[in-house]
PDB file of N, CA and C in Angstrom:
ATOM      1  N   UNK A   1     -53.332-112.067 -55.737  1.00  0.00           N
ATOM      2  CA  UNK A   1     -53.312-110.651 -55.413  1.00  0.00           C
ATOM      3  C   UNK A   1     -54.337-109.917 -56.257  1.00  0.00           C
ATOM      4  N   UNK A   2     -54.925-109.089 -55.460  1.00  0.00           N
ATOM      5  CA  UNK A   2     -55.624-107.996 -56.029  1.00  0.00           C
ATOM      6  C   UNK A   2     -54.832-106.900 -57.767  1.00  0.00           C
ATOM      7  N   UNK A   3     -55.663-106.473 -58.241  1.00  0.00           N
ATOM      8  CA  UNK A   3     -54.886-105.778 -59.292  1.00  0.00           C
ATOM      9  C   UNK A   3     -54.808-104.563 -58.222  1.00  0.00           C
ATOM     10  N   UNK A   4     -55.491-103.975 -57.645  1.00  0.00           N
ATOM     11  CA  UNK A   4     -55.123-102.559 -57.071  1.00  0.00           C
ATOM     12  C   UNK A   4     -53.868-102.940 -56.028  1.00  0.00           C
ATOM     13  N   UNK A   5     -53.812-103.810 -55.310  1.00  0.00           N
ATOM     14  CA  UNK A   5     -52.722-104.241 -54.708  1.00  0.00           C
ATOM     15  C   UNK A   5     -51.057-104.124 -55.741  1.00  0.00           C
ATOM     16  N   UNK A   6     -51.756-104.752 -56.670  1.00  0.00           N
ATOM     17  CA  UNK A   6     -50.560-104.722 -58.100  1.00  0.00           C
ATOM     18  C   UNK A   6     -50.228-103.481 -58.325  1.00  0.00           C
ATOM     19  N   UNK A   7     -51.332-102.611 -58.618  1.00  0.00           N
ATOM     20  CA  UNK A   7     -50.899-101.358 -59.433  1.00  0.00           C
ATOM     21  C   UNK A   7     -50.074-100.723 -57.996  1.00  0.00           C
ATOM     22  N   UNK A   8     -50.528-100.850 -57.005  1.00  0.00           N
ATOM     23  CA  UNK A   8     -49.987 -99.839 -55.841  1.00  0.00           C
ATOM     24  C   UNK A   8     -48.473-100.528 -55.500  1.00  0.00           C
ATOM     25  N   UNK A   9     -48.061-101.775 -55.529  1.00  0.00           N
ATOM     26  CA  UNK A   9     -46.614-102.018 -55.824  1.00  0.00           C
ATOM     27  C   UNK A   9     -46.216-101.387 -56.791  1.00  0.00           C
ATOM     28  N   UNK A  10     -46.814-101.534 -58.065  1.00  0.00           N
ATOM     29  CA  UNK A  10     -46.208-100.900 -59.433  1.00  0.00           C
ATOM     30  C   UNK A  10     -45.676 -99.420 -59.192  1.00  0.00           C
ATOM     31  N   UNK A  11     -47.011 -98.723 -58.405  1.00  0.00           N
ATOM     32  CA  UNK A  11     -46.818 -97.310 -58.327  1.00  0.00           C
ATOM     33  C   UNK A  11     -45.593 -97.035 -57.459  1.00  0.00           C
ATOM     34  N   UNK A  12     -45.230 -97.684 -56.211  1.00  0.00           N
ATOM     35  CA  UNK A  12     -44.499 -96.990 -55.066  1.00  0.00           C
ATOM     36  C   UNK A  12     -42.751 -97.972 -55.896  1.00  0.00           C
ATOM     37  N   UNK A  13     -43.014 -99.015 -56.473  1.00  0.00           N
ATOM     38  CA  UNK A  13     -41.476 -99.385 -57.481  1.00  0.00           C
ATOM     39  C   UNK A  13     -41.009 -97.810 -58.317  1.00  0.00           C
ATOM     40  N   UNK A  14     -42.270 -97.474 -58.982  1.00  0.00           N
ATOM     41  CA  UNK A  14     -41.807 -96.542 -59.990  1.00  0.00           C
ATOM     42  C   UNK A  14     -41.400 -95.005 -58.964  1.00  0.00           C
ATOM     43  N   UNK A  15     -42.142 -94.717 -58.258  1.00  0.00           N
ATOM     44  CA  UNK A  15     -41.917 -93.814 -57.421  1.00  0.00           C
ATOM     45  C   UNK A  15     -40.670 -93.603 -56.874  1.00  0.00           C
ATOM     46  N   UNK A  16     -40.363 -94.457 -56.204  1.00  0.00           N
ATOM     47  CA  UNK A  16     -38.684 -94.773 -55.631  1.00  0.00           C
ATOM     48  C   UNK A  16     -37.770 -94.747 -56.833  1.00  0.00           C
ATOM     49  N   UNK A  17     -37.884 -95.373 -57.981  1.00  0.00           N
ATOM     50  CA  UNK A  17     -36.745 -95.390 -59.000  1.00  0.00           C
ATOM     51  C   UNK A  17     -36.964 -93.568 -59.281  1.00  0.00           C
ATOM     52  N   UNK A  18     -37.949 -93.330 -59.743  1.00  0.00           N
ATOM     53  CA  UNK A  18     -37.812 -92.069 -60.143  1.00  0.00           C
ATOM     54  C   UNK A  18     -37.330 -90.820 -58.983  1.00  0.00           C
ATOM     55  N   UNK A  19     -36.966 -91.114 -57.971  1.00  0.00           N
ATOM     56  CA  UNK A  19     -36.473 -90.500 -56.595  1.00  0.00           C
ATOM     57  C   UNK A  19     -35.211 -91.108 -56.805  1.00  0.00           C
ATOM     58  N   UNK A  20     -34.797 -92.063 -56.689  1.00  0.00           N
ATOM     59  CA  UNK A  20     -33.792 -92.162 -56.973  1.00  0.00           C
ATOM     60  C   UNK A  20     -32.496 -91.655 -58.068  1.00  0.00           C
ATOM     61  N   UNK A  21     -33.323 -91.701 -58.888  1.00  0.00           N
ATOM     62  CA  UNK A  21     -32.485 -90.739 -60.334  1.00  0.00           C
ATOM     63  C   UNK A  21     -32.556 -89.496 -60.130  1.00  0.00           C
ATOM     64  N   UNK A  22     -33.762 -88.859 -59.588  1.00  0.00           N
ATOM     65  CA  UNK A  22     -33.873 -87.114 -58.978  1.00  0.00           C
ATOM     66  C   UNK A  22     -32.685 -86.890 -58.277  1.00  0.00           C
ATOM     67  N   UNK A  23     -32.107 -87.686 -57.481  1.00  0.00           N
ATOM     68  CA  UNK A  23     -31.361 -87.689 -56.211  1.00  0.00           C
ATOM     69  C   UNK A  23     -29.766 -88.075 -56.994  1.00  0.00           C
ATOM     70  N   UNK A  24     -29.997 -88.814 -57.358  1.00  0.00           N
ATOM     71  CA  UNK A  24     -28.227 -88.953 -58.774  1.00  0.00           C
ATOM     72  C   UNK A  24     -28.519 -87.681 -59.178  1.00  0.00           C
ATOM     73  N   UNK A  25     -29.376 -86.792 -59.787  1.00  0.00           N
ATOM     74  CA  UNK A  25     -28.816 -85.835 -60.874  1.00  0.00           C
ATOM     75  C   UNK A  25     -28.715 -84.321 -59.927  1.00  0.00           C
ATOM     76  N   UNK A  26     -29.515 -84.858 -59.107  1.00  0.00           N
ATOM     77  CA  UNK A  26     -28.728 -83.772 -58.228  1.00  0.00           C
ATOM     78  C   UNK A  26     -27.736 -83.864 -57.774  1.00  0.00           C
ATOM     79  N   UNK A  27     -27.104 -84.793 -57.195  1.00  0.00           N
ATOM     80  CA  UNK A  27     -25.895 -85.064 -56.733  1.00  0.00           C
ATOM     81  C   UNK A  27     -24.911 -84.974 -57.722  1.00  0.00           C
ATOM     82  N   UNK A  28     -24.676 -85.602 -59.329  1.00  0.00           N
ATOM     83  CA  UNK A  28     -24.022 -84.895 -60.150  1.00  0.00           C
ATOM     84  C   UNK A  28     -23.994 -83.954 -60.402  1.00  0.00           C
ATOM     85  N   UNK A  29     -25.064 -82.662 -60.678  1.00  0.00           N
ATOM     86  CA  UNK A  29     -25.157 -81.627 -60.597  1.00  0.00           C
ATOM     87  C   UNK A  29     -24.251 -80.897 -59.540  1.00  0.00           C
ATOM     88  N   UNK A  30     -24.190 -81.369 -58.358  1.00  0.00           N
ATOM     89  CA  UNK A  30     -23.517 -80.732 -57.323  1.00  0.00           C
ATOM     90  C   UNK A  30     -22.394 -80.760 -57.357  1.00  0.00           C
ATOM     91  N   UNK A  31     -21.737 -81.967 -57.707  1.00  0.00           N
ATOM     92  CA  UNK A  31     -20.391 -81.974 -57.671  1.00  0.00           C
ATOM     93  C   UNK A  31     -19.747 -81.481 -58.682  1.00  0.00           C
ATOM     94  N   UNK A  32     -20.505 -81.357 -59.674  1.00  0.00           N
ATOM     95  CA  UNK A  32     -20.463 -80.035 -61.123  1.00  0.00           C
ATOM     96  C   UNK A  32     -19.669 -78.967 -60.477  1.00  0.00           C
ATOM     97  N   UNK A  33     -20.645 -78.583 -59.373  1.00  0.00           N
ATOM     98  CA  UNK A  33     -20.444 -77.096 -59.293  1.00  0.00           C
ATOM     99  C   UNK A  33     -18.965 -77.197 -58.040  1.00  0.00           C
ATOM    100  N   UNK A  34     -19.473 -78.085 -57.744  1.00  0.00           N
ATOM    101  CA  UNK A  34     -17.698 -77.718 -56.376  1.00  0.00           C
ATOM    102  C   UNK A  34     -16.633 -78.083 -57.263  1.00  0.00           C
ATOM    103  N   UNK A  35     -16.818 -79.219 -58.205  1.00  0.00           N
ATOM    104  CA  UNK A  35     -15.060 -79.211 -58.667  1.00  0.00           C
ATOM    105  C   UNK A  35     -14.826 -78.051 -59.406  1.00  0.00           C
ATOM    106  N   UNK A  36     -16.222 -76.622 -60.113  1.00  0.00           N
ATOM    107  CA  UNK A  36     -16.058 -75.925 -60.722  1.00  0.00           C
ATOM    108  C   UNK A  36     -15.459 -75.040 -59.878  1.00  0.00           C
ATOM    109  N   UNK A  37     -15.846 -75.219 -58.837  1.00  0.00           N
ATOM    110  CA  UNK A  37     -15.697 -73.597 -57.570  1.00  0.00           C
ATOM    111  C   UNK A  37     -14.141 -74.052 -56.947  1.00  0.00           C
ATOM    112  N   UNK A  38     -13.717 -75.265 -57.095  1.00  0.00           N
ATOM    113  CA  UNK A  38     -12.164 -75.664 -56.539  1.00  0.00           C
ATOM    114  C   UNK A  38     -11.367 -75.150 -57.716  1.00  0.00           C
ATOM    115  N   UNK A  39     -11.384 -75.324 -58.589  1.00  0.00           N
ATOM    116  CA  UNK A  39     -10.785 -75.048 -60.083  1.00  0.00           C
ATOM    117  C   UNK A  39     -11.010 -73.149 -59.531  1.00  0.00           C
ATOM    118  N   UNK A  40     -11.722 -72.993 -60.038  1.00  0.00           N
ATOM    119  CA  UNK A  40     -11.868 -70.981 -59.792  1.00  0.00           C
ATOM    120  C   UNK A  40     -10.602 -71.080 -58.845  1.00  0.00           C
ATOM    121  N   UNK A  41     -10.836 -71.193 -57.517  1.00  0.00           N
ATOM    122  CA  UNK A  41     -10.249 -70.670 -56.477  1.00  0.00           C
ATOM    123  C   UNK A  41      -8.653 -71.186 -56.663  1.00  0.00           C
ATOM    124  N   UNK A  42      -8.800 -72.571 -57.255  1.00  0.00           N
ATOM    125  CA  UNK A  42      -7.330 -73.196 -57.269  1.00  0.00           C
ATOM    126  C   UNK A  42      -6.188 -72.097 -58.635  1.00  0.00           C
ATOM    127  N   UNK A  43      -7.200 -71.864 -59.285  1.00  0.00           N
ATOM    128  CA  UNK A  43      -6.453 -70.759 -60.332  1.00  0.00           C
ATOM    129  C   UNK A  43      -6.146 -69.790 -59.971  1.00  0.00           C
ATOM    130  N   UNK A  44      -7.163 -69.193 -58.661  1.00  0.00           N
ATOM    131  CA  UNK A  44      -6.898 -67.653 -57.793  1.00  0.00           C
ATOM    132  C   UNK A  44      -5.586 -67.560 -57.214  1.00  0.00           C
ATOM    133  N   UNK A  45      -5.336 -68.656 -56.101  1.00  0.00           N
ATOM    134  CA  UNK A  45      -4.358 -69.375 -55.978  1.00  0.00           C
ATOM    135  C   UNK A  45      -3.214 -69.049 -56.131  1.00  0.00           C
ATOM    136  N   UNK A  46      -2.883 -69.847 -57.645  1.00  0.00           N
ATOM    137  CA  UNK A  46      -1.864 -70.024 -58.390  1.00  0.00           C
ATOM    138  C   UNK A  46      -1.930 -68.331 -58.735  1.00  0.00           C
ATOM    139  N   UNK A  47      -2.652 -67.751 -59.416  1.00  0.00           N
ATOM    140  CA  UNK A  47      -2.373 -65.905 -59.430  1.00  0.00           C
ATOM    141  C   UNK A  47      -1.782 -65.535 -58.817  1.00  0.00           C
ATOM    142  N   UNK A  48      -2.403 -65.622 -57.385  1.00  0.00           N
ATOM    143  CA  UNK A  48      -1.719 -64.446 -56.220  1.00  0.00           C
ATOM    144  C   UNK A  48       0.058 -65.115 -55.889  1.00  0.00           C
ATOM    145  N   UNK A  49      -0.403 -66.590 -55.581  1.00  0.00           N
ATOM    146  CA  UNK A  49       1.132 -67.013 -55.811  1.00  0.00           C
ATOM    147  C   UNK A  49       2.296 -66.791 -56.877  1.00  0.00           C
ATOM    148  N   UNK A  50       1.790 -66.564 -57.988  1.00  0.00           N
ATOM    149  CA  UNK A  50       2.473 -65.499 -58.961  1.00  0.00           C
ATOM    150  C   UNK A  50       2.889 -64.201 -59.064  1.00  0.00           C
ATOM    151  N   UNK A  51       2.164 -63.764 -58.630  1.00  0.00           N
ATOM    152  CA  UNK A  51       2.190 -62.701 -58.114  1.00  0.00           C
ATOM    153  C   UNK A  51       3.022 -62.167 -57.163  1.00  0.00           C
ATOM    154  N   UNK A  52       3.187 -62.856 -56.110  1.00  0.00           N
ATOM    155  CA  UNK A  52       4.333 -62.791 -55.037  1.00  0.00           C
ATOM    156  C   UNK A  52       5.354 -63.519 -55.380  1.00  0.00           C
ATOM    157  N   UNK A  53       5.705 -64.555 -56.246  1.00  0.00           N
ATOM    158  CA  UNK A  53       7.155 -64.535 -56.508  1.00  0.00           C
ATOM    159  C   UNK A  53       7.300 -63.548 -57.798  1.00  0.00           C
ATOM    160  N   UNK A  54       6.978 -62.854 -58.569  1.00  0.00           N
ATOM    161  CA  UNK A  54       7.055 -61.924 -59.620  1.00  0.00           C
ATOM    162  C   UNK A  54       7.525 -60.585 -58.358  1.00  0.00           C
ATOM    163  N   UNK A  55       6.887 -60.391 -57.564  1.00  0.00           N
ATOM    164  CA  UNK A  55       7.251 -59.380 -56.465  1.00  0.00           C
ATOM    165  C   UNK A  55       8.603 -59.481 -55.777  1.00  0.00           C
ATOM    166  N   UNK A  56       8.440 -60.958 -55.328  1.00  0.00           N
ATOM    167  CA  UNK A  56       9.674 -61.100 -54.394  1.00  0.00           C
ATOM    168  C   UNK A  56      10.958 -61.033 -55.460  1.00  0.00           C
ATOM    169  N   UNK A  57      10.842 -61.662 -56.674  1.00  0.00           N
ATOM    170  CA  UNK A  57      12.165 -61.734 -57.483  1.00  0.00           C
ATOM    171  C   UNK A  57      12.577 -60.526 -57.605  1.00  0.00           C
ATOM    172  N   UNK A  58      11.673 -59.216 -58.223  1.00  0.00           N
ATOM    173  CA  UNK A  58      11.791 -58.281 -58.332  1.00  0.00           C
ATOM    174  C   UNK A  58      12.231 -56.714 -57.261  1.00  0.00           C
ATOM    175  N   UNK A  59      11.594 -57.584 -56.203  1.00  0.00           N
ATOM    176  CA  UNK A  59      12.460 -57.130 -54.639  1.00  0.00           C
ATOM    177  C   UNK A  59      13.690 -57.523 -54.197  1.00  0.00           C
ATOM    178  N   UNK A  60      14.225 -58.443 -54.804  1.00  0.00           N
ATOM    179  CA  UNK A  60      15.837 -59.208 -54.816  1.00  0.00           C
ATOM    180  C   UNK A  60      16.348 -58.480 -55.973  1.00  0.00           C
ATOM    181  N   UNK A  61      15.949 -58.064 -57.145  1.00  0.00           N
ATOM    182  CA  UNK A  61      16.954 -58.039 -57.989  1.00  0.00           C
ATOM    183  C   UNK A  61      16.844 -56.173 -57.531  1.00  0.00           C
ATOM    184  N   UNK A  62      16.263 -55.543 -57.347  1.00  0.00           N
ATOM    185  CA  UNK A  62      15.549 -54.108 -56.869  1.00  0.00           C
ATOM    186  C   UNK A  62      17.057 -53.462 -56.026  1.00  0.00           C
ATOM    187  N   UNK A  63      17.080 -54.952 -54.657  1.00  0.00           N
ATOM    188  CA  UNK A  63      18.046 -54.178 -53.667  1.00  0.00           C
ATOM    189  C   UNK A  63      19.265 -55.237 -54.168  1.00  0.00           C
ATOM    190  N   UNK A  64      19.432 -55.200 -55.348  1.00  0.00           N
ATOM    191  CA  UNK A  64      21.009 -55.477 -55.466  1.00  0.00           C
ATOM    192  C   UNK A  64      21.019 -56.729 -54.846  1.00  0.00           C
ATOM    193  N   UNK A  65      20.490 -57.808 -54.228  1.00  0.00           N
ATOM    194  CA  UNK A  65      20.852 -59.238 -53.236  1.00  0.00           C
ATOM    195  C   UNK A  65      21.462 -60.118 -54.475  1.00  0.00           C
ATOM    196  N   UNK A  66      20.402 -59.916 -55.578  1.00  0.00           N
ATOM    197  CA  UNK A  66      20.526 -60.947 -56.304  1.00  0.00           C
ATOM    198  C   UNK A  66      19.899 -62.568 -56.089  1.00  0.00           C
ATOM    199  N   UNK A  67      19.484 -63.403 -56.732  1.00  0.00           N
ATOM    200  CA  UNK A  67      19.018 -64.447 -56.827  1.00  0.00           C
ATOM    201  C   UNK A  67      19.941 -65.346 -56.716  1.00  0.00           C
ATOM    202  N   UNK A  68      20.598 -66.367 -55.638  1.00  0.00           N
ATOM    203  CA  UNK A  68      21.001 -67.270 -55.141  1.00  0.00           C
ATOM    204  C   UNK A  68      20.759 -68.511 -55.305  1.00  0.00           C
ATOM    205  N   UNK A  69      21.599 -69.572 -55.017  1.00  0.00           N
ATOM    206  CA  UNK A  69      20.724 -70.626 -54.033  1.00  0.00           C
ATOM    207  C   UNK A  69      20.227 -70.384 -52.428  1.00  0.00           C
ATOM    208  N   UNK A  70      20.225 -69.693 -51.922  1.00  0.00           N
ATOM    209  CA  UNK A  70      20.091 -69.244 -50.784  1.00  0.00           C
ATOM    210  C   UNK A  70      19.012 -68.566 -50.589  1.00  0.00           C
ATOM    211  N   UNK A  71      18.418 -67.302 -51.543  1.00  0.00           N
ATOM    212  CA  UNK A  71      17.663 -66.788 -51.699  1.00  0.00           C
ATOM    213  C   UNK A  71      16.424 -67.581 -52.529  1.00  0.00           C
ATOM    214  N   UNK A  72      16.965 -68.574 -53.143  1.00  0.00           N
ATOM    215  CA  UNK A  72      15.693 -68.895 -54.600  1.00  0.00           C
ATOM    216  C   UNK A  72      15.002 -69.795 -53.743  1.00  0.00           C
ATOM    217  N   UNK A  73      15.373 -70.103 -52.119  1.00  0.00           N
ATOM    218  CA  UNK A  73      14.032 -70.722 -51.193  1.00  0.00           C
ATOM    219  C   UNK A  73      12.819 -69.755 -50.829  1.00  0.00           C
ATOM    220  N   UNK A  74      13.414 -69.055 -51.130  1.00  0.00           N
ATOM    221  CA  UNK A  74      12.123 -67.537 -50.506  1.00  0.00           C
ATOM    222  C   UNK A  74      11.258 -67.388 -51.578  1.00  0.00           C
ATOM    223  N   UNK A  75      11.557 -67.839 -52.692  1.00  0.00           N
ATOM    224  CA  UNK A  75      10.476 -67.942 -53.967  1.00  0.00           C
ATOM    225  C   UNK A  75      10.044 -68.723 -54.293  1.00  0.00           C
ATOM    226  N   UNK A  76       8.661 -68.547 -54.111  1.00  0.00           N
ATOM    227  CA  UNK A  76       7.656 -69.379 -54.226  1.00  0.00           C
ATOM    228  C   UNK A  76       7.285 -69.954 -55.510  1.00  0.00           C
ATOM    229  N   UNK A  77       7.743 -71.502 -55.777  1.00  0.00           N
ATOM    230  CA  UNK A  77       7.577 -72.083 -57.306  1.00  0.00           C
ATOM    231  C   UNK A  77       6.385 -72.250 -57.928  1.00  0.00           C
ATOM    232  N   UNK A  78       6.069 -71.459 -59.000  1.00  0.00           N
ATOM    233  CA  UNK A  78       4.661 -71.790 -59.310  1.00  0.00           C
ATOM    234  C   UNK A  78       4.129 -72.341 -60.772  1.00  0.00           C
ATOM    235  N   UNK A  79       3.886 -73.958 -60.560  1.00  0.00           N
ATOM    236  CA  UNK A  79       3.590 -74.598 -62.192  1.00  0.00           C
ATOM    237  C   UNK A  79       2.366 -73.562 -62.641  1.00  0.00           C
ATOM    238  N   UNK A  80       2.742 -74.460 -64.238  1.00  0.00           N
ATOM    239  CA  UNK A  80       1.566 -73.729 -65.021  1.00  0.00           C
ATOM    240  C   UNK A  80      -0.055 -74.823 -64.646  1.00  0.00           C
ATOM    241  N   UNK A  81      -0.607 -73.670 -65.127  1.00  0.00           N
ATOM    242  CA  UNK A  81      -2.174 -74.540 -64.632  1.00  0.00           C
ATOM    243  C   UNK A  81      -3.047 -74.457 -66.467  1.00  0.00           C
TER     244      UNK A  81
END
């Protein structure tokens, strides 16, 4: 084989590896940002769902019903995050 033949394998090996790693760190990069943007929204979430059983309990105990077993299905359970 020619050396320019050589170097031009050499070149289009290195070319592709280095496309290849461009293409991993973007792709880690990306998924950076969505499990960041699922987390945000998954915490929003859990807020507003707090929020409405803090409401609803407070709308049961408000009109006198009181908190049950009957009633404590209408409230929405919400772990800590």
């Amino acid at each position: 084989m020619k050396i320019r033949h050589k170097l031009v394998i050499l070149l289009v090996v290195l070319l592709v590896t280095l496309n290849s790693v461009i293409a991993f760190l973007i792709y880690k990069r990306r998924r950076q940002e969505f499990i960041r943007e699922v987390r945000e929204k998954a915490k929003l979430i859990a807020v507003e769902l707090e929020t409405t059983r803090n409401y609803l309990a407070s709308s049961l105990k408000a009109s006198k019903i009181g908190i049950t077993e009957q009633t404590k299905l209408f409230i929405p359970a919400v772990s800590g995050y």
